[in-house]
C-alpha atoms as a PDB file:
ATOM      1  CA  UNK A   1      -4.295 -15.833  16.267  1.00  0.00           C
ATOM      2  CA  UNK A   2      -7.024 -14.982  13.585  1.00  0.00           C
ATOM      3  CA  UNK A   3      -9.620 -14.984  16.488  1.00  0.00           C
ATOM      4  CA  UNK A   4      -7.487 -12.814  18.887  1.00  0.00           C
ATOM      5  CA  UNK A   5      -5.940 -10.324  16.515  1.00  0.00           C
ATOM      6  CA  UNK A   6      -8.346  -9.693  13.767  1.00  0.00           C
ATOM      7  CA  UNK A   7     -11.920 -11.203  15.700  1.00  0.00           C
ATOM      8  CA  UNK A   8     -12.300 -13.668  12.689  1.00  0.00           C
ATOM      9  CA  UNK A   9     -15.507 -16.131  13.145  1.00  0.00           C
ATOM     10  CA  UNK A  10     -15.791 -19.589  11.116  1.00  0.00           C
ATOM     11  CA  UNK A  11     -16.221 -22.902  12.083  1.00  0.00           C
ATOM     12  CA  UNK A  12     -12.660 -23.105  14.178  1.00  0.00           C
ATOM     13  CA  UNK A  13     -13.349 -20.205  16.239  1.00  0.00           C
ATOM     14  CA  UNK A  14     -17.056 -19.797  16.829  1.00  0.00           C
ATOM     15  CA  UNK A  15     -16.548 -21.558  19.599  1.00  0.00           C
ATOM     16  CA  UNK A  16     -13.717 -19.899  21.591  1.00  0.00           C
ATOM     17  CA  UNK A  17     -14.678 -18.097  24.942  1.00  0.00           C
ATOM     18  CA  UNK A  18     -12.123 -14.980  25.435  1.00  0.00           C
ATOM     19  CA  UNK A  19      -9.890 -14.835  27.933  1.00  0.00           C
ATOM     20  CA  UNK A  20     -10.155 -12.674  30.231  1.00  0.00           C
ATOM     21  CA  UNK A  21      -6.700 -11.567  29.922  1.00  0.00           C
ATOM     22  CA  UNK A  22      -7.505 -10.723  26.385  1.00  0.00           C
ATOM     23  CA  UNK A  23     -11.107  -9.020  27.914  1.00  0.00           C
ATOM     24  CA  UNK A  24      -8.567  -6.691  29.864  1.00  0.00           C
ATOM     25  CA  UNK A  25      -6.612  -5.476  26.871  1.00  0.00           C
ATOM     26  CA  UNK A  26      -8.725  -3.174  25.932  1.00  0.00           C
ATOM     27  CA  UNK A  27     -12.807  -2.019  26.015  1.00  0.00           C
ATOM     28  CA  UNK A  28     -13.666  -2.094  22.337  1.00  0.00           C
ATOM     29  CA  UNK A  29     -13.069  -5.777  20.122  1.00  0.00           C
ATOM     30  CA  UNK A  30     -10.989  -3.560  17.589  1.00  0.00           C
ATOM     31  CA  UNK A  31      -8.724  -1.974  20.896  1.00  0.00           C
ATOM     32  CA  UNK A  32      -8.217  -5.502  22.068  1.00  0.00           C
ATOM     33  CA  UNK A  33      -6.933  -7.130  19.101  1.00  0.00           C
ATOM     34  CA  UNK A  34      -5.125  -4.285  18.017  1.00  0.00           C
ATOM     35  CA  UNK A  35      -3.538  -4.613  21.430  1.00  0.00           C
ATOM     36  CA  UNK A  36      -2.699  -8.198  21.157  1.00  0.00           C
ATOM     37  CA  UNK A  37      -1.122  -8.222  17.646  1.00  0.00           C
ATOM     38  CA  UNK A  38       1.330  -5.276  19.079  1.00  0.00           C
ATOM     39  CA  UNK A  39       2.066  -7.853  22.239  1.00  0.00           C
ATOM     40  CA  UNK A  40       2.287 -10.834  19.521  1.00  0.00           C
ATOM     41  CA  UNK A  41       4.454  -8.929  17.417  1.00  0.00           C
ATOM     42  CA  UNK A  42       6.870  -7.665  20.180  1.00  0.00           C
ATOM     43  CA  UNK A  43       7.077 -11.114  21.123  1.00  0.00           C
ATOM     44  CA  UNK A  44       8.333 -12.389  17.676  1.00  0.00           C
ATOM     45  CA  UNK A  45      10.908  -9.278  17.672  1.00  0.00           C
ATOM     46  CA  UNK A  46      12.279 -10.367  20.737  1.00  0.00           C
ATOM     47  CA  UNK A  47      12.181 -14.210  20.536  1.00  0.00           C
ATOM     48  CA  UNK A  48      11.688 -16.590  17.826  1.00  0.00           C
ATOM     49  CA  UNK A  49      12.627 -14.326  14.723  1.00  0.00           C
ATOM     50  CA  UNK A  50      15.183 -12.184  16.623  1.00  0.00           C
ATOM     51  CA  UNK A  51      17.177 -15.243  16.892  1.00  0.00           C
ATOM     52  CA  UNK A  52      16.726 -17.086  13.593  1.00  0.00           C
ATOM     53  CA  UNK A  53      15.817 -20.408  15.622  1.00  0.00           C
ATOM     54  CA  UNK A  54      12.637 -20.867  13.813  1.00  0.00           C
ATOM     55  CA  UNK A  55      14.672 -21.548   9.927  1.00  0.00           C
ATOM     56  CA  UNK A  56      15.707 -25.387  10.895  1.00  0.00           C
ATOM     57  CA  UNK A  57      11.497 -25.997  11.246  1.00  0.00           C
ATOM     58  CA  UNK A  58      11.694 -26.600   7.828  1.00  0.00           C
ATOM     59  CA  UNK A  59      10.643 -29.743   6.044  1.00  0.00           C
ATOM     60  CA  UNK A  60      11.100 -30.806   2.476  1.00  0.00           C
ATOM     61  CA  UNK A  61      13.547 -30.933  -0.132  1.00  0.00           C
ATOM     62  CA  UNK A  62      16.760 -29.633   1.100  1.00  0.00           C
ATOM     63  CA  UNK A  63      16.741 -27.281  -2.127  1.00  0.00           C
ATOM     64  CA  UNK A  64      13.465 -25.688  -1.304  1.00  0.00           C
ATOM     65  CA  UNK A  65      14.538 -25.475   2.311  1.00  0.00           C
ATOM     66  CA  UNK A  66      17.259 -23.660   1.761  1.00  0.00           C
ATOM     67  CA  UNK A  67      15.765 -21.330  -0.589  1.00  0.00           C
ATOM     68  CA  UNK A  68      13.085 -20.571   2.191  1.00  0.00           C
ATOM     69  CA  UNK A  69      16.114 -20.140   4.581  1.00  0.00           C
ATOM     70  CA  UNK A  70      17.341 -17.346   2.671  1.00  0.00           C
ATOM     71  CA  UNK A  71      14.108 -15.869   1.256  1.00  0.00           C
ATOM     72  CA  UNK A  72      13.516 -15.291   5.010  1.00  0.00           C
ATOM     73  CA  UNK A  73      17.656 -14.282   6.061  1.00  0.00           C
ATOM     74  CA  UNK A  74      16.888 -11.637   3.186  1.00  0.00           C
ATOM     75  CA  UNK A  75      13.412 -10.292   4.551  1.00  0.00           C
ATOM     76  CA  UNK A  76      14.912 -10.072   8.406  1.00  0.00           C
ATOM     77  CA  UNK A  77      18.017  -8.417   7.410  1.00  0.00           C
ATOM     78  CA  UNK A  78      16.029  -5.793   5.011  1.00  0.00           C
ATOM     79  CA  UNK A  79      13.384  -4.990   8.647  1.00  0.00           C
ATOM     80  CA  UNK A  80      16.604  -5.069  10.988  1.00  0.00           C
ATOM     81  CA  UNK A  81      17.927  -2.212   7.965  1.00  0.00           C
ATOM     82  CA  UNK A  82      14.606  -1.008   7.946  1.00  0.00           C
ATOM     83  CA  UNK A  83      14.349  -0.334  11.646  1.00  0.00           C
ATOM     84  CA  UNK A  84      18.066   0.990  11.961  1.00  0.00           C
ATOM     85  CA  UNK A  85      17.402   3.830   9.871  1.00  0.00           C
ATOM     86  CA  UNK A  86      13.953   4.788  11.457  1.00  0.00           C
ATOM     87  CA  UNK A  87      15.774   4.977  14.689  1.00  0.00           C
ATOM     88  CA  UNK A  88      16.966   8.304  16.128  1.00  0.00           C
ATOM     89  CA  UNK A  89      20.862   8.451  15.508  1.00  0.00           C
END
């Protein structure tokens, strides 16, 4: 993700060849990652976080767990708010 959305170099990534589907998302680096963090993102809206499935990935103590659980209910119930009232009634 650091390579594809924000073109970060070190010693994980120096390596990676693009692909070209990520060559066709755009002529400039900055257009393509800026493309593929909006495709990313829409993806996590409409899968994983949309549908809470990723808060029993947890592991540790079942206190900290659960505070993690509802640190995260919290921030996806304040963007769901968040995007309500942005949206054209």
């Amino acid at each position: 993700y650091r390579y594809y959305a924000h073109g970060e170099l070190d010693e994980w990534t120096k390596n990676l060849t693009p692909a070209q589907w990520y060559l066709d998302l755009g002529v400039t680096p900055e257009a393509r990652q800026t493309a593929y963090r909006k495709l990313f993102q829409h993806h996590l809206d409409q899968s994983v976080v949309a549908g809470f499935q990723f808060l029993k990935r947890f592991i540790g103590a079942a206190t900290w767990v659960r505070q993690r659980e509802e640190a995260l209910k919290e921030l996806l119930a304040a963007k769901e708010l968040a995007k309500a009232r942005a949206s054209p009634s």
